[in-house]
Protein backbone atom coordinates (compact mmCIF):
# COMPACT_ATOMS: atom_id res chain seq x y z
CA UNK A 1 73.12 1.57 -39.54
CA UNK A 2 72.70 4.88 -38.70
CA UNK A 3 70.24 5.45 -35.59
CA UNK A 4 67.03 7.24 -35.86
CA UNK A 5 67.40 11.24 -34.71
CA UNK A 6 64.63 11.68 -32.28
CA UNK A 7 63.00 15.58 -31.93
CA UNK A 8 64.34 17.44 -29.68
CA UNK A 9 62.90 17.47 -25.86
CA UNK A 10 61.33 20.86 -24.68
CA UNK A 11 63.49 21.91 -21.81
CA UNK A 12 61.10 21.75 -18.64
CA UNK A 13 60.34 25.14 -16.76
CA UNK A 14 62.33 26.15 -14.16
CA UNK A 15 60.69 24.94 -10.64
CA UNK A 16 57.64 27.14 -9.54
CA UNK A 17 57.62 28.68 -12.96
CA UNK A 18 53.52 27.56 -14.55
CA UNK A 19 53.44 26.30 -17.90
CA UNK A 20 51.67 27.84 -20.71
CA UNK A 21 47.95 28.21 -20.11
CA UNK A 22 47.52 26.02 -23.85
CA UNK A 23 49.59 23.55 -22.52
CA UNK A 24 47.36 22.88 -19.26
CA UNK A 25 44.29 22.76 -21.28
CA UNK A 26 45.89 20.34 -23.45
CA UNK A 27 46.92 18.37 -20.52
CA UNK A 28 43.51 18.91 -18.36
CA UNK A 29 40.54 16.02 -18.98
CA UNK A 30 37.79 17.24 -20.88
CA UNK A 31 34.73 17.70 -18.91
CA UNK A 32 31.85 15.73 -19.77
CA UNK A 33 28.45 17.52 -19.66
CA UNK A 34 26.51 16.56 -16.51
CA UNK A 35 23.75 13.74 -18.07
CA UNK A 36 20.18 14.85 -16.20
CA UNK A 37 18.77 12.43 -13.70
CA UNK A 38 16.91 9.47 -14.78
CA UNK A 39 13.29 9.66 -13.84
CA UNK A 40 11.95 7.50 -10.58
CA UNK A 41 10.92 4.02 -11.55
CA UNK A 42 7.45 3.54 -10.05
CA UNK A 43 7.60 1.21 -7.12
CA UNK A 44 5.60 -1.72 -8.39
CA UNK A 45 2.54 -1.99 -10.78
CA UNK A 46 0.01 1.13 -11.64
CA UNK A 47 -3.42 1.42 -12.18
CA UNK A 48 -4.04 1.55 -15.81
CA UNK A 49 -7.39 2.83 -17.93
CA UNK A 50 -9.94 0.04 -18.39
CA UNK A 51 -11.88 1.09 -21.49
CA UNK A 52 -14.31 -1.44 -22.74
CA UNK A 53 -18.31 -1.30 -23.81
CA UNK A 54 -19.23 -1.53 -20.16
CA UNK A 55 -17.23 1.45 -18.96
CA UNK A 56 -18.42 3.83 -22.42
CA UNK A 57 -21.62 3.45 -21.34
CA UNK A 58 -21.85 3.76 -17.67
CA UNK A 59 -18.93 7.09 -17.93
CA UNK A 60 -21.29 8.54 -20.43
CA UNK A 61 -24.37 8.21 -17.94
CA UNK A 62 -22.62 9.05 -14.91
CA UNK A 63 -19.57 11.59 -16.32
CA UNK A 64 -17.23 12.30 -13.77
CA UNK A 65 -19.53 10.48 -11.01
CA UNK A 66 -17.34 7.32 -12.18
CA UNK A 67 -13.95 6.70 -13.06
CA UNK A 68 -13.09 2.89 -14.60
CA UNK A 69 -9.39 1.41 -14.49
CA UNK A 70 -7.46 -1.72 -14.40
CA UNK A 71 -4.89 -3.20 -11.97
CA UNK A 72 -3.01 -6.16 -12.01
CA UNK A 73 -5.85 -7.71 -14.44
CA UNK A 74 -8.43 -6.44 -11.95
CA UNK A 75 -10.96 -3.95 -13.89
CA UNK A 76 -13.03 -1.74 -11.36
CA UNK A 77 -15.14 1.40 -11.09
CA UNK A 78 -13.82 3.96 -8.77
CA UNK A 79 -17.69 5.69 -7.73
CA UNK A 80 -18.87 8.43 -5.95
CA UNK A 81 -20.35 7.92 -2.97
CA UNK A 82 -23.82 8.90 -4.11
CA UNK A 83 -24.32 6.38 -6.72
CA UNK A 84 -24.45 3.89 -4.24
CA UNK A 85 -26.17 1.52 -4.43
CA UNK A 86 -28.04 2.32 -7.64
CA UNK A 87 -24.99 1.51 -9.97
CA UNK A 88 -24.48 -1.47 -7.87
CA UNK A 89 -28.62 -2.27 -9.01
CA UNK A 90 -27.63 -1.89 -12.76
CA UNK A 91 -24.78 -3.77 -12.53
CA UNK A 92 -26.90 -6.61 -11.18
CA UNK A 93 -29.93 -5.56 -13.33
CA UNK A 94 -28.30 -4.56 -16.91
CA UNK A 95 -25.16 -6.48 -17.11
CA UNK A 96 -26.59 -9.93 -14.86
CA UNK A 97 -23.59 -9.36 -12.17
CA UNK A 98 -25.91 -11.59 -10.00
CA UNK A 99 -23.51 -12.91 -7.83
CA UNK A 100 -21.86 -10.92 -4.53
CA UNK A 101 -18.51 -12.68 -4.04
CA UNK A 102 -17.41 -10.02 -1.51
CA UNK A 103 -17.73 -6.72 0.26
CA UNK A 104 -14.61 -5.73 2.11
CA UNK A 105 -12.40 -2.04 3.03
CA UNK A 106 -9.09 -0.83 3.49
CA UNK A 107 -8.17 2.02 5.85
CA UNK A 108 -5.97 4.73 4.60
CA UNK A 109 -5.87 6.62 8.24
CA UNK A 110 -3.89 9.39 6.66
CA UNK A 111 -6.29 10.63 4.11
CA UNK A 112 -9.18 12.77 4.62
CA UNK A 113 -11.87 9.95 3.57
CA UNK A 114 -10.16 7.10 5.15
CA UNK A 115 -11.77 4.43 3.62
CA UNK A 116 -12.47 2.59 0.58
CA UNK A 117 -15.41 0.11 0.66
CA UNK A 118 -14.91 -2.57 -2.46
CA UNK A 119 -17.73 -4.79 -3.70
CA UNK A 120 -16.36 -8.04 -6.08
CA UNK A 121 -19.08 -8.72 -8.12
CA UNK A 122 -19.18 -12.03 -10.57
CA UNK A 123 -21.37 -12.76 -13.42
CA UNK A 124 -22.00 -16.21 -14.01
CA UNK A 125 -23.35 -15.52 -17.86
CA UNK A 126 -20.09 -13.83 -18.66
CA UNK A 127 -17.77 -15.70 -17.01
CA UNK A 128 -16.78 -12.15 -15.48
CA UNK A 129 -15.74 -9.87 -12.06
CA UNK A 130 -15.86 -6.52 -11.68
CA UNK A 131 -15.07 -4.53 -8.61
CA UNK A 132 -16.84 -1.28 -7.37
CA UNK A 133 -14.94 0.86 -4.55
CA UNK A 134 -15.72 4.31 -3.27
CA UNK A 135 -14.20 6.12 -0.17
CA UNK A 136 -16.51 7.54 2.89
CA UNK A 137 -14.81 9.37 5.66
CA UNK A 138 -14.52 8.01 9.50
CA UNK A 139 -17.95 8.14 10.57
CA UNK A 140 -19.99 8.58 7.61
CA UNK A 141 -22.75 5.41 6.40
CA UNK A 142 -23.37 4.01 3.38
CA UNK A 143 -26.67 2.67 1.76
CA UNK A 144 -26.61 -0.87 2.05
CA UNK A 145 -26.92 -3.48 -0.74
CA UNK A 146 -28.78 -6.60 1.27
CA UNK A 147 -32.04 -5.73 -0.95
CA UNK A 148 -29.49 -6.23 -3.91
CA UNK A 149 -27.85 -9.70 -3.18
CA UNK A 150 -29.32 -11.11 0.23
CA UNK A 151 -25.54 -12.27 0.88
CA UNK A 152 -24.60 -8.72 1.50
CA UNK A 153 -25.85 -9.39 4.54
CA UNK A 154 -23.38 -11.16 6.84
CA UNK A 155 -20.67 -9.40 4.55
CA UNK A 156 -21.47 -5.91 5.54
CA UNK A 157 -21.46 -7.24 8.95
CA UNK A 158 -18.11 -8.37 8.69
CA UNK A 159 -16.96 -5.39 7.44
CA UNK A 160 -18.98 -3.01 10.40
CA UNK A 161 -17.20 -5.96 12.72
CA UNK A 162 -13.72 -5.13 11.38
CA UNK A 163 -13.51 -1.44 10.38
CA UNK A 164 -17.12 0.00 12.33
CA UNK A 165 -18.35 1.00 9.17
CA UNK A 166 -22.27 1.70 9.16
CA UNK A 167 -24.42 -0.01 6.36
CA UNK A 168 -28.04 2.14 6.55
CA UNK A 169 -30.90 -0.09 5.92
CA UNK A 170 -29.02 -3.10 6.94
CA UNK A 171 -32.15 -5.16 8.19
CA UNK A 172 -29.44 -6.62 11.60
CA UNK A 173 -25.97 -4.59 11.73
CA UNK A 174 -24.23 -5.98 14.24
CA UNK A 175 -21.07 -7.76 14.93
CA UNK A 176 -20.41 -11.23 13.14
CA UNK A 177 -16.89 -12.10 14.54
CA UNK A 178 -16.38 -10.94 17.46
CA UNK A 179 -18.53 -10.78 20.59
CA UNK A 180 -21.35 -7.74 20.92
CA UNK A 181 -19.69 -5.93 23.48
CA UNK A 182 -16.21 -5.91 21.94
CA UNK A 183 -14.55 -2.64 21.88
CA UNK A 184 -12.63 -1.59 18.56
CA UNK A 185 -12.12 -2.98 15.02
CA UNK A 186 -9.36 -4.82 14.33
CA UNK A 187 -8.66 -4.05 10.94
CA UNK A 188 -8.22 -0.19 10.74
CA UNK A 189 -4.96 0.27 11.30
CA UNK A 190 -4.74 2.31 13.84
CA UNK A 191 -5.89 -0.76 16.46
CA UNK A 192 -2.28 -2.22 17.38
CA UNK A 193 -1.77 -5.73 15.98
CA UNK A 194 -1.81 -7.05 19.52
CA UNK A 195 -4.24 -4.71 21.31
CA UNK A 196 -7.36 -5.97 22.28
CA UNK A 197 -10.41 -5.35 24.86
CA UNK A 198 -8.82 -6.15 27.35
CA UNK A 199 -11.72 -5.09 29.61
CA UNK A 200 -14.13 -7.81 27.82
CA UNK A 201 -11.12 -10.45 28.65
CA UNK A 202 -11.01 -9.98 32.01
CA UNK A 203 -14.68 -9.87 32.73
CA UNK A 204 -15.84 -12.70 30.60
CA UNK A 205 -12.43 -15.00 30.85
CA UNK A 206 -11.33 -14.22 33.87
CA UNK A 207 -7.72 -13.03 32.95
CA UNK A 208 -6.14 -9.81 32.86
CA UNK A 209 -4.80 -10.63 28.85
CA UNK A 210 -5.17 -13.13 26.05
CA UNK A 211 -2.01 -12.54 24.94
């Protein structure tokens, strides 16, 4: 059987000759188009709009006073400073949040109010919490809410104890925790994990640390 003729090969170009510019673009990869970066993923959960009876009408009395959102299942009211404590009274008053589980703070030492005060409030009718923060600056007081719920009480003196924030009208603001004369608050941030007083050691313990 006769064998297949096969098509003639091109002779190659002599050495250091190029090729034809169409046959390098034939031979070259096409270039994809560069794809645009994918946007950051957040870095864990966000707060999210809490929208609800409650928070229509207490953003239409207080406008931009009050801001209301939800986190993790959490719904609070982010609150101006000023509105303290009389939104904390109609909460308790209006919508029977009779119960004070908590007042605490968190220190944010790198913003220019450096703390948020928080307020968990429960309502035993509703079977509901809501939580109330604003931010105050180093230094500034807040209006306390002992004439509110009489627990406030020993928990804005934890939180004066811990962070040295002042409660005005708070009927006996002083430490809770720690002794009178302790210097410092352990729980801002900038007070070391293992700093202490170390002058209150030595005089009433006898030692130069605890540690």
């Amino acid at each position: 059987m006769a064998e297949e003729a096969k098509p003639p090969v091109p002779p190659s170009p002599p050495e250091g000759e190029k090729k034809p510019a169409a046959e390098e673009r034939a031979a070259a990869p096409s270039a994809e188009p560069a794809k645009p970066a994918a946007p950051a993923k957040p870095a864990g959960p966000v707060p999210m709009p809490w929208t609800s009876p409650l928070v229509e009408k207490y953003k239409g009395q207080y406008g931009s006073g009050l801001d209301a959102q939800s986190y993790l299942g959490q719904n609070y009211f982010a609150v101006d400073r000023s509105l303290i404590p009389d939104i904390l009274r109609l909460l308790r008053d209006e919508e029977q949040f009779d119960y004070c589980v908590d007042i605490t703070a968190v220190h944010y030492p790198q913003r220019e109010k450096q703390f948020d005060v928080v307020w968990i409030l429960y309502s035993f009718a509703h079977n509901e919490r809501v939580r109330v923060k604003t931010q105050i600056a180093d230094g500034a007081s807040i209006p306390s809410s002992v004439s509110i719920w009489t627990t406030a009480n020993w928990l804005e003196r934890e939180v004066y104890d811990m962070f040295g924030i002042q409660f005005d009208g708070h009927p006996d603001l002083k430490r809770i925790l720690l002794p009178d004369g302790w210097k410092g608050h352990p729980l801002r941030k900038d007070y070391g994990i293992l700093q202490q007083d170390n002058e209150w050691v030595q005089i009433n313990l006898g030692i130069e640390s605890g540690q």
